[in-house]
C-alpha atoms as a PDB file:
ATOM      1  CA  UNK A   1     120.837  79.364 159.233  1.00  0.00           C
ATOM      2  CA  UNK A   2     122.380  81.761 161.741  1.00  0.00           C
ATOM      3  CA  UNK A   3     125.509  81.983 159.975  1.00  0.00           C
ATOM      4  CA  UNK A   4     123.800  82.819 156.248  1.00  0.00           C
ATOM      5  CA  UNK A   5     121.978  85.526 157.802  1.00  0.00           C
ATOM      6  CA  UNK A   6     125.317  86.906 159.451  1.00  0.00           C
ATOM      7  CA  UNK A   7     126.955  86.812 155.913  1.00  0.00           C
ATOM      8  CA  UNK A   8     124.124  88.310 154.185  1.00  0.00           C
ATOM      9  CA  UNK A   9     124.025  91.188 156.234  1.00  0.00           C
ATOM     10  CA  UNK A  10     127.630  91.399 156.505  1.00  0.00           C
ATOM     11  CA  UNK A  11     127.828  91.779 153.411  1.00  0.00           C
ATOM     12  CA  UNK A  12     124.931  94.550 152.642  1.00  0.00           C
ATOM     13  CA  UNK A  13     126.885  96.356 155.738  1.00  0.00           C
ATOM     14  CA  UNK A  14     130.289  96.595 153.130  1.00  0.00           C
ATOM     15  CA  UNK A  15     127.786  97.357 150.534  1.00  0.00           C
ATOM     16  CA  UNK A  16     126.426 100.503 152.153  1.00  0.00           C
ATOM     17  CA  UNK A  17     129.773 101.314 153.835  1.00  0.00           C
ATOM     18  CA  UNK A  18     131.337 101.692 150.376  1.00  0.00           C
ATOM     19  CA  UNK A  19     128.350 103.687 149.302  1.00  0.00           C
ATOM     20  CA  UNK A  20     128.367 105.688 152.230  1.00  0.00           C
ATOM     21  CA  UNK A  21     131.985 106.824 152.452  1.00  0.00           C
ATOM     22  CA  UNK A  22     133.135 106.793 148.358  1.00  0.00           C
ATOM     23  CA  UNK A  23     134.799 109.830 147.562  1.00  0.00           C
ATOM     24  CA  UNK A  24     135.071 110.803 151.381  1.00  0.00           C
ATOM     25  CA  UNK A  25     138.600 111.898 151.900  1.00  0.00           C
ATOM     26  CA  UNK A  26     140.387 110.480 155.503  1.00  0.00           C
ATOM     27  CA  UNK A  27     140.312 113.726 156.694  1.00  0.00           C
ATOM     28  CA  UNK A  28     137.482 114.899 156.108  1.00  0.00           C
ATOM     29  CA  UNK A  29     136.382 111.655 157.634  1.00  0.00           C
ATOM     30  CA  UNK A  30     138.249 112.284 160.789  1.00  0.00           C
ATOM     31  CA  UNK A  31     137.669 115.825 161.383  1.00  0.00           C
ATOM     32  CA  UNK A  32     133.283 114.534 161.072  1.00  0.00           C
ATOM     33  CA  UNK A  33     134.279 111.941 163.558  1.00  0.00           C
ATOM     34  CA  UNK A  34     135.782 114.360 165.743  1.00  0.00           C
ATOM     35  CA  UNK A  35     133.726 116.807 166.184  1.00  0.00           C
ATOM     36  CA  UNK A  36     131.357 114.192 167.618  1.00  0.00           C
ATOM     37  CA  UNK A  37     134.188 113.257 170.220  1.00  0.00           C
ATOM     38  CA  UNK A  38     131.885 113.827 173.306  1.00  0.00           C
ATOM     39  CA  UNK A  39     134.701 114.136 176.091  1.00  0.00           C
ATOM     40  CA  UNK A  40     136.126 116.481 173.940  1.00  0.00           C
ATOM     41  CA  UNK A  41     138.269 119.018 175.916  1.00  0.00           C
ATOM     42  CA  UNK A  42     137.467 117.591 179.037  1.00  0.00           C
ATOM     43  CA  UNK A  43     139.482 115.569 181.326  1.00  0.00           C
ATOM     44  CA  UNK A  44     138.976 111.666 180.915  1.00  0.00           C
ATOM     45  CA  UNK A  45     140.922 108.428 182.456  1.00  0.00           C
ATOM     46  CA  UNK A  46     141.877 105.138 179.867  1.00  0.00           C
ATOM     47  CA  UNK A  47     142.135 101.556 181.310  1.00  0.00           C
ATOM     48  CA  UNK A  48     144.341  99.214 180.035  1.00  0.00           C
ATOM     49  CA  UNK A  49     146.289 101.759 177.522  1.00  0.00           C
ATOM     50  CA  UNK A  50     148.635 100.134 175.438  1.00  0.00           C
ATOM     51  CA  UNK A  51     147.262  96.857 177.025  1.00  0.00           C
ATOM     52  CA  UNK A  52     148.744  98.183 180.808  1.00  0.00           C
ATOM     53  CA  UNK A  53     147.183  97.448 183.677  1.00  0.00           C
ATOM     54  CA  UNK A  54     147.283 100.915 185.238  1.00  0.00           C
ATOM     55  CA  UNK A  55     144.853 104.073 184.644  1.00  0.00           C
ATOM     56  CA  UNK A  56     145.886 107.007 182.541  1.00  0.00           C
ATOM     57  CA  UNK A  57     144.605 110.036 182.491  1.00  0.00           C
ATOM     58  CA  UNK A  58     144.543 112.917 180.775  1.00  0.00           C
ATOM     59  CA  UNK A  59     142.496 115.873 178.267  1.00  0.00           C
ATOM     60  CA  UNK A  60     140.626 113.878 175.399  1.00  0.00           C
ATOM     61  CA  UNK A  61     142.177 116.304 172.582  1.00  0.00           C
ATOM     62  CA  UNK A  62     141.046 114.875 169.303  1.00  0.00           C
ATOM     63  CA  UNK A  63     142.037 111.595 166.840  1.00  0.00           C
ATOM     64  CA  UNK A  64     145.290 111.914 164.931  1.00  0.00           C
ATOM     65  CA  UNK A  65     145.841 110.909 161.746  1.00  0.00           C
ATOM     66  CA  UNK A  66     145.443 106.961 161.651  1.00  0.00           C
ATOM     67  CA  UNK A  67     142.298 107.611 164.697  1.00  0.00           C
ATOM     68  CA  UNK A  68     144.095 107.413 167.540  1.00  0.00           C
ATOM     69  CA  UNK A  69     142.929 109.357 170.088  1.00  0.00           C
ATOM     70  CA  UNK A  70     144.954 112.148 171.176  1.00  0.00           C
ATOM     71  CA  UNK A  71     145.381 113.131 174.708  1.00  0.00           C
ATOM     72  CA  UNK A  72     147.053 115.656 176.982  1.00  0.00           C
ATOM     73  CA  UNK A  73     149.100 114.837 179.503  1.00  0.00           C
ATOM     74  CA  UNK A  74     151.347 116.614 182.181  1.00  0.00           C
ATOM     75  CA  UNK A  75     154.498 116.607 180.615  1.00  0.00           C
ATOM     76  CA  UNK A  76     157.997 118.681 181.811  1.00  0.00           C
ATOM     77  CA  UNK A  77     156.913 121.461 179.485  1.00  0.00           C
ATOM     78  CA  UNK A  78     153.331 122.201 180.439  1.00  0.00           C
ATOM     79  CA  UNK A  79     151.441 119.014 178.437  1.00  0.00           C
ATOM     80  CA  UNK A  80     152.601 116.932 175.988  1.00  0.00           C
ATOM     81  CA  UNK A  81     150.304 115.087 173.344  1.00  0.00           C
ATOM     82  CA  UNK A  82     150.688 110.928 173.566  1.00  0.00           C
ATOM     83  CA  UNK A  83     147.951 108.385 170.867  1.00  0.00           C
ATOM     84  CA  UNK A  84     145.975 105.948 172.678  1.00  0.00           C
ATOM     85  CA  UNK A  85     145.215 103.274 170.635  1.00  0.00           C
ATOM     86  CA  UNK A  86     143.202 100.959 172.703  1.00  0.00           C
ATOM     87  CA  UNK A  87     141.607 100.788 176.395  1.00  0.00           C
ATOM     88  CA  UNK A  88     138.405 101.667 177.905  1.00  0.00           C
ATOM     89  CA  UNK A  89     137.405 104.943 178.406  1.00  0.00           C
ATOM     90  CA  UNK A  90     135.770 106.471 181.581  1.00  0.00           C
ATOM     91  CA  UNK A  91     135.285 110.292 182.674  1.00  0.00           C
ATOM     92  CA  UNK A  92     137.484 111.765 185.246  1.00  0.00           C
ATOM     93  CA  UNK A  93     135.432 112.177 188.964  1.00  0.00           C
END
């Protein structure tokens, strides 16, 4: 059935995840993921952040710790650095 295949390979996915990533430290597994970041350093908008309804904008800077991503935004003092957790993102025109 449908749902037997979607369990089998669901669970030969956790299988080979665990295989994959054992004795990968978080770190190490964030900096890897990072570097592949493609809007790195370059200037990208976020719908719906924090579940808003408005655009934000900013420089994609990297993931912090828990792999949010970090962006740069106009702040008082030059930019400050606010996590995204969720929302869709799009490059700036």
């Amino acid at each position: 059935t449908p749902v037997s295949l979607w369990f089998a390979l669901v669970r030969n996915l956790i299988l080979v995840y665990e295989k994959f990533f054992q004795g990968v430290s978080r770190a190490a597994l964030l900096k890897e993921a990072e570097e592949r970041l493609l809007w790195r350093g370059f200037t990208i908008n976020i719908r719906g952040c924090a579940g808003a309804e408005e655009e934000c904008s900013g420089i994609l800077a990297g993931l912090s710790g828990n792999g949010c991503l970090r962006l740069r935004v106009p702040g008082a003092m030059g930019h400050d650095e606010v996590e995204i957790q969720s929302g869709s993102i799009f490059a700036a025109s």
